[in-house]
Protein backbone atom coordinates (compact mmCIF):
# COMPACT_ATOMS: atom_id res chain seq x y z
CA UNK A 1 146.83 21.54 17.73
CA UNK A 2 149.73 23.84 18.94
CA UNK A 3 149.99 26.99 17.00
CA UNK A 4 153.61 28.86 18.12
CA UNK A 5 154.10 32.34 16.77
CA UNK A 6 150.73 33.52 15.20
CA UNK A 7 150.21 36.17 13.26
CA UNK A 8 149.19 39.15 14.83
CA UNK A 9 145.87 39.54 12.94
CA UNK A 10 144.23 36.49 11.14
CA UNK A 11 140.77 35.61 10.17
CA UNK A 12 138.80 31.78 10.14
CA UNK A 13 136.62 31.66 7.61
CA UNK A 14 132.90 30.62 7.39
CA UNK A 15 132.78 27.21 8.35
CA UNK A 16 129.90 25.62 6.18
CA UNK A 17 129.56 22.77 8.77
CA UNK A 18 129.10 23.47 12.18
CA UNK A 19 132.25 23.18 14.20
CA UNK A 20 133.14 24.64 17.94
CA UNK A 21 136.62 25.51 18.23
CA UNK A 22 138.18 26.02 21.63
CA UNK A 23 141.27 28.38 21.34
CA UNK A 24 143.36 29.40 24.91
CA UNK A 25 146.98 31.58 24.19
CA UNK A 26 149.92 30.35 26.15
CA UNK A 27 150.83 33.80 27.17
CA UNK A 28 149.61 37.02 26.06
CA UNK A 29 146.23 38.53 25.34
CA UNK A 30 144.15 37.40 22.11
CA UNK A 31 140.82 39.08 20.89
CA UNK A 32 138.13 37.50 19.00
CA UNK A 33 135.24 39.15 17.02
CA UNK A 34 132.38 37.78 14.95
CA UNK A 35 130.31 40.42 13.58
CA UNK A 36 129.31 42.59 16.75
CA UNK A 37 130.69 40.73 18.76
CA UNK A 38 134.42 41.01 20.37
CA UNK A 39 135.83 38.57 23.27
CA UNK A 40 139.38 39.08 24.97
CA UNK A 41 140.82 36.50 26.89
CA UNK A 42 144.47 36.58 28.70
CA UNK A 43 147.06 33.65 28.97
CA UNK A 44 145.31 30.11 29.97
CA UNK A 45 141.82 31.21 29.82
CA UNK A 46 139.97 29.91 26.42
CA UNK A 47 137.58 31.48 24.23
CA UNK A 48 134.88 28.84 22.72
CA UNK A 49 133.14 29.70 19.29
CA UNK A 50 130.94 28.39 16.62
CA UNK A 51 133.06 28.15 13.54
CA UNK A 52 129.88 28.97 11.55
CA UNK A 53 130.69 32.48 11.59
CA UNK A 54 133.67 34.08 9.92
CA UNK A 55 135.93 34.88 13.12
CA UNK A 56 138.80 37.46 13.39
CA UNK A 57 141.72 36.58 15.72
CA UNK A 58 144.06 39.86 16.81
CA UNK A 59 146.55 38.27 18.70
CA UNK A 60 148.81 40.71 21.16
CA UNK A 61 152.51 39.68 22.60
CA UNK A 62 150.94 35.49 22.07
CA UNK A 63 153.81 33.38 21.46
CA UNK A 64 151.47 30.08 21.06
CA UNK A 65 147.94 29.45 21.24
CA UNK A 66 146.42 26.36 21.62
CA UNK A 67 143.82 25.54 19.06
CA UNK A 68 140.90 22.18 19.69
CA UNK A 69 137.94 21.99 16.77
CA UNK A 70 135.02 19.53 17.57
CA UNK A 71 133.26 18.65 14.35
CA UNK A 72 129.33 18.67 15.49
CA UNK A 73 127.74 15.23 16.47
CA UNK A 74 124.74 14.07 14.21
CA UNK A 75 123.20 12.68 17.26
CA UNK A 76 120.65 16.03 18.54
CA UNK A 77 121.20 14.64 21.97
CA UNK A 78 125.37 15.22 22.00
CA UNK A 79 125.24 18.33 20.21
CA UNK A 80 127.15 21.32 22.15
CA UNK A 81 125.34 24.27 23.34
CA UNK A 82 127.03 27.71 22.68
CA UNK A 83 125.87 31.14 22.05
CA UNK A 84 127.92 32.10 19.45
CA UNK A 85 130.91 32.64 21.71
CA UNK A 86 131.64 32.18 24.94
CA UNK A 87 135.06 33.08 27.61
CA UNK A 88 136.08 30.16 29.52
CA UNK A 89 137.85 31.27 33.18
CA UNK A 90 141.56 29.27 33.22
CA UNK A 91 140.26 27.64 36.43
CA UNK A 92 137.52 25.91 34.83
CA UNK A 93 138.34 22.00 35.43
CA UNK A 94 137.12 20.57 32.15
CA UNK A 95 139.37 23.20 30.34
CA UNK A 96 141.82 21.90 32.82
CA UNK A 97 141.30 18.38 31.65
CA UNK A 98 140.46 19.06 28.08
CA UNK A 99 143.89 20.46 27.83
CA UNK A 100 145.73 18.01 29.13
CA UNK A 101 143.64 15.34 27.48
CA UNK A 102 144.63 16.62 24.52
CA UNK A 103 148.48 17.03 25.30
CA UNK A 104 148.32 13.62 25.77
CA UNK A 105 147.32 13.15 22.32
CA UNK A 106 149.11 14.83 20.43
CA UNK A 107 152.34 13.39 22.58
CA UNK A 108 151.11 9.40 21.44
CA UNK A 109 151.14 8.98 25.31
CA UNK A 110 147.52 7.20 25.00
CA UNK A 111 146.85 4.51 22.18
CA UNK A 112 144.27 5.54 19.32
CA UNK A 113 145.09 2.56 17.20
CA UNK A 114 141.35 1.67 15.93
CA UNK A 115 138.52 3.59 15.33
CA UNK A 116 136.36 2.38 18.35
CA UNK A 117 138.99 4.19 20.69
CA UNK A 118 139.32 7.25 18.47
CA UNK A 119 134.98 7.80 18.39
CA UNK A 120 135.08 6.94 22.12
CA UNK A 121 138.00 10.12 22.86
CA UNK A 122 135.80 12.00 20.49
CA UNK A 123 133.38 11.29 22.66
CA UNK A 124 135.24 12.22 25.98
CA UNK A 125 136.46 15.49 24.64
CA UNK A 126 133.01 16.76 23.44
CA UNK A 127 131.60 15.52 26.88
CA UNK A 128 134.21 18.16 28.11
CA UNK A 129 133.54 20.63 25.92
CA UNK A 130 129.81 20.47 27.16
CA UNK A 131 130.86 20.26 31.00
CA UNK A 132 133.33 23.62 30.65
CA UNK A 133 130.76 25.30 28.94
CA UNK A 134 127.99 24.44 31.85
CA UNK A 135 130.94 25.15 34.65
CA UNK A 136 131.38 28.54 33.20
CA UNK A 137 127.52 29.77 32.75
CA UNK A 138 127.23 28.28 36.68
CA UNK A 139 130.46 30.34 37.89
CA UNK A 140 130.04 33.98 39.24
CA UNK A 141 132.66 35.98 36.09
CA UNK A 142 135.38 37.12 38.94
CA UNK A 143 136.98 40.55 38.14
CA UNK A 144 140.49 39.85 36.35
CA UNK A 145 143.69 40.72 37.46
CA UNK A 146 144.37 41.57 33.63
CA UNK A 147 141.77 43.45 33.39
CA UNK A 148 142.24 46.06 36.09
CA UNK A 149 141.90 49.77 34.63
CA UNK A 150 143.15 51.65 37.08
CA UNK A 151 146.92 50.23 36.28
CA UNK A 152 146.81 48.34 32.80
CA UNK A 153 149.66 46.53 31.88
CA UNK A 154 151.02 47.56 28.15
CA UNK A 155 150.19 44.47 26.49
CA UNK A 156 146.85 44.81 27.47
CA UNK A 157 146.74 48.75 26.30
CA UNK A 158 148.42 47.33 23.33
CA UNK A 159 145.76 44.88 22.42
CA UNK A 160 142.83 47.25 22.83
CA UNK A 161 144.63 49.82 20.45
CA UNK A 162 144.63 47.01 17.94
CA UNK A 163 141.42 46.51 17.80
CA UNK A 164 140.55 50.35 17.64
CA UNK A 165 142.84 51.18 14.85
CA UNK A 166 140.31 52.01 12.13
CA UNK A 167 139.17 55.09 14.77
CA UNK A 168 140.90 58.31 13.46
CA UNK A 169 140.69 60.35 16.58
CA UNK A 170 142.72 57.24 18.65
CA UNK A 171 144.62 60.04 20.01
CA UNK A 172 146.46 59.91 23.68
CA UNK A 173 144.44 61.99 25.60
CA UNK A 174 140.93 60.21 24.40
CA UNK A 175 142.93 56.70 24.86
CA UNK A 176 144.05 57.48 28.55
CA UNK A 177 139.84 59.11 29.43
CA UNK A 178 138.35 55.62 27.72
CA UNK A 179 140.86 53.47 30.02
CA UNK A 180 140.48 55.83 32.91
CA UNK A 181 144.04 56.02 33.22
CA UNK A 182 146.44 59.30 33.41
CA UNK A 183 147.96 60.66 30.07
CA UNK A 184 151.28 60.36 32.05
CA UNK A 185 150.73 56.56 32.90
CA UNK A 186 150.18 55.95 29.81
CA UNK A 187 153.50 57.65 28.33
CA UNK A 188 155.30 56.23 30.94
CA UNK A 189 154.75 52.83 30.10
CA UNK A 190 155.61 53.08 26.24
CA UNK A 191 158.71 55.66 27.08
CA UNK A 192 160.38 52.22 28.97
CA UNK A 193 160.36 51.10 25.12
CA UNK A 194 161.80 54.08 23.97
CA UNK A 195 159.19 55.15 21.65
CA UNK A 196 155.57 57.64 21.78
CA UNK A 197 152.29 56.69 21.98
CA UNK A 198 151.76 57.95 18.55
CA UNK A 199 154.29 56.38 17.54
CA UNK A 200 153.41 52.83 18.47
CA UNK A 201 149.70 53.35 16.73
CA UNK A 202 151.58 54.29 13.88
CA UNK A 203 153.79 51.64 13.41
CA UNK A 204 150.56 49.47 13.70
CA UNK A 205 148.85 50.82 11.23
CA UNK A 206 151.45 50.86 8.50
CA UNK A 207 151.88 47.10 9.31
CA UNK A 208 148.14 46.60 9.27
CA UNK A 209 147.88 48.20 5.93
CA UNK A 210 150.94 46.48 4.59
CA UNK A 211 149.41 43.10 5.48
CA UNK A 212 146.40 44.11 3.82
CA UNK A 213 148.23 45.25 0.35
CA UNK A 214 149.84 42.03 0.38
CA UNK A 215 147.16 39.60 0.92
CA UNK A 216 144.27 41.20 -0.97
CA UNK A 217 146.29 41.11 -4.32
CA UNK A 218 143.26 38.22 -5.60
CA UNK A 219 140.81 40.87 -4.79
CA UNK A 220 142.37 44.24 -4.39
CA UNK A 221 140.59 47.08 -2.43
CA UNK A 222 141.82 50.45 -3.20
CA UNK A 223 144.78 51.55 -1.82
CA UNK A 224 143.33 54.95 -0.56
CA UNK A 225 140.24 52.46 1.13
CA UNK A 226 142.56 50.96 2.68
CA UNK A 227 144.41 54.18 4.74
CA UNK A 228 140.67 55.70 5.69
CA UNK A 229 139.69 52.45 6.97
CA UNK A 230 142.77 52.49 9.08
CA UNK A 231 142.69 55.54 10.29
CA UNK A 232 144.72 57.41 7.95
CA UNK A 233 142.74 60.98 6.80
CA UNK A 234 145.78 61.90 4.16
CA UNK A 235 146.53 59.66 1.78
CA UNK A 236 149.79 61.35 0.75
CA UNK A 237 150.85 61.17 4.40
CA UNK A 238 149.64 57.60 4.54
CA UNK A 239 152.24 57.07 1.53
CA UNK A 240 155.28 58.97 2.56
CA UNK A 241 154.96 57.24 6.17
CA UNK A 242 154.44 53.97 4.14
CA UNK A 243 157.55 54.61 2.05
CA UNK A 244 159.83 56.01 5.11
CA UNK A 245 159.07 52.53 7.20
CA UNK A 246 159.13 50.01 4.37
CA UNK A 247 161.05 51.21 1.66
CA UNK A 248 159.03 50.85 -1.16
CA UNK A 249 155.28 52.43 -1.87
CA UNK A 250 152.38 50.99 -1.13
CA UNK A 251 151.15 50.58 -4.43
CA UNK A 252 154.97 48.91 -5.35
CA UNK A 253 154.23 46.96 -2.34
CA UNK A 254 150.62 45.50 -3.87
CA UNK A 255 152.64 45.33 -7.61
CA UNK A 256 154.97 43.02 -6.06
CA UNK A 257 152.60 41.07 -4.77
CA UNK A 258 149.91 40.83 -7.68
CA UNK A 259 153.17 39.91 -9.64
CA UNK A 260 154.06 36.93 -7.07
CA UNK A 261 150.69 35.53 -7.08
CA UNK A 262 150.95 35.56 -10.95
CA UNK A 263 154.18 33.59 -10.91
CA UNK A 264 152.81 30.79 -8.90
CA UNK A 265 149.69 30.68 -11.09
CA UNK A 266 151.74 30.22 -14.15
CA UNK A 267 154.00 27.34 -12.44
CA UNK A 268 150.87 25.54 -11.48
């Protein structure tokens, strides 16, 4: 399936059968961590996962990301070997094929009209799944062009500051030593947006936190956990910034939201 427009941060749950789920953006860069682990992959490349572990997606200037889950075989002798997760290169040729295999699919372009042809495309796509994973473990991981430090592009410095969020010294200075870049660069390249550095983290963090106020409303964590774990070392900072962006408080913000969920309870 074609996801267009994902959220920026989103989280798969704990799969309690084993699936592998390939997921490639269209454009973009799009992180993926499992416990201790984080992956990033740019535009075309694919990251490949076991869905038995709860998996967080942070997804970075991705305007669609394609997203293929293989169910497990019973049979022990088709069953797909991955360690936990894995980065597929975009020039690996069963990704290649897997992708548009799948197109194809999804488009009606090849007939799946009884259940011998559906097991036997099953069949083909795990067979592919298997094959990019080998082709990738075999091939040499080349330097990427999106990955060079020296001259990072700002969706890439983008995407790393959204992972390191939570880190309350995330200041300039110790961004630009970690990426081995110049201070200057790096206020150069979010100046051509007409905003700071500072400001940018900011604004991510106040939309992190909002996200979090409104989709924890089942279960809420306290509003003041929330701003540490982001970051924030004043709370009453963290609330007049909240206020001046959004309008409204952050604990309005979660009241709205606890009252929402309510009303849809009590239609049900």
């Amino acid at each position: 399936m074609s996801c267009f427009e994902p959220a920026a941060r989103s989280v798969m749950p704990q799969s309690k059968t084993r699936k592998i789920v390939v997921i490639r953006p269209s454009d973009g860069i799009l992180v993926a961590e499992q416990q201790d682990r984080r992956m990033t992959c740019f535009q075309r490349e694919a990251i490949i996962l076991d869905a038995t572990e709860e998996t967080t997606f942070i997804a970075t200037g991705v305007s669609r990301f394609d997203c293929f889950i293989l169910s497990e075989a019973a049979d022990p002798q088709r069953i797909v070997n991955i360690n936990r997760m894995e980065r597929i290169n975009q020039d690996n040729g069963a990704l290649i094929v897997l992708g548009h295999y799948a197109a194809a699919l999804m488009r009606g372009l090849l007939p799946m009209d009884s259940a011998a042809l559906a097991s036997l495309a099953t069949d083909y796509m795990r067979s592919l799944v298997s094959a990019m994973i080998d082709i990738a473990r075999l091939t040499p991981d080349l330097p990427r062009t999106g990955l060079n430090r020296t001259q990072p592009s700002l969706i890439a410095i983008k995407a790393d500051i959204e992972v390191r969020l939570a880190e309350k010294d995330l200041s300039l200075t110790g961004f630009a030593t970690a990426r081995s870049v110049t201070v200057r660069h790096l206020q150069k390249l979010f100046e051509a947006e007409g905003r700071t550095f500072s400001d940018y983290v900011l604004e991510r963090r106040l939309e992190r936190a909002r996200q979090l106020l409104l989709n924890s409303a089942a279960a809420p964590r306290p509003i003041s956990t929330i701003a540490f774990d982001l970051g924030f070392g004043d709370l009453s900072y963290f609330n007049r910034t909240f206020k001046k962006r959004f309008g409204i408080t952050p604990r309005e913000t979660r009241a709205r939201s606890i009252a929402l969920v309510n009303a849809s309870d009590a239609t049900d």
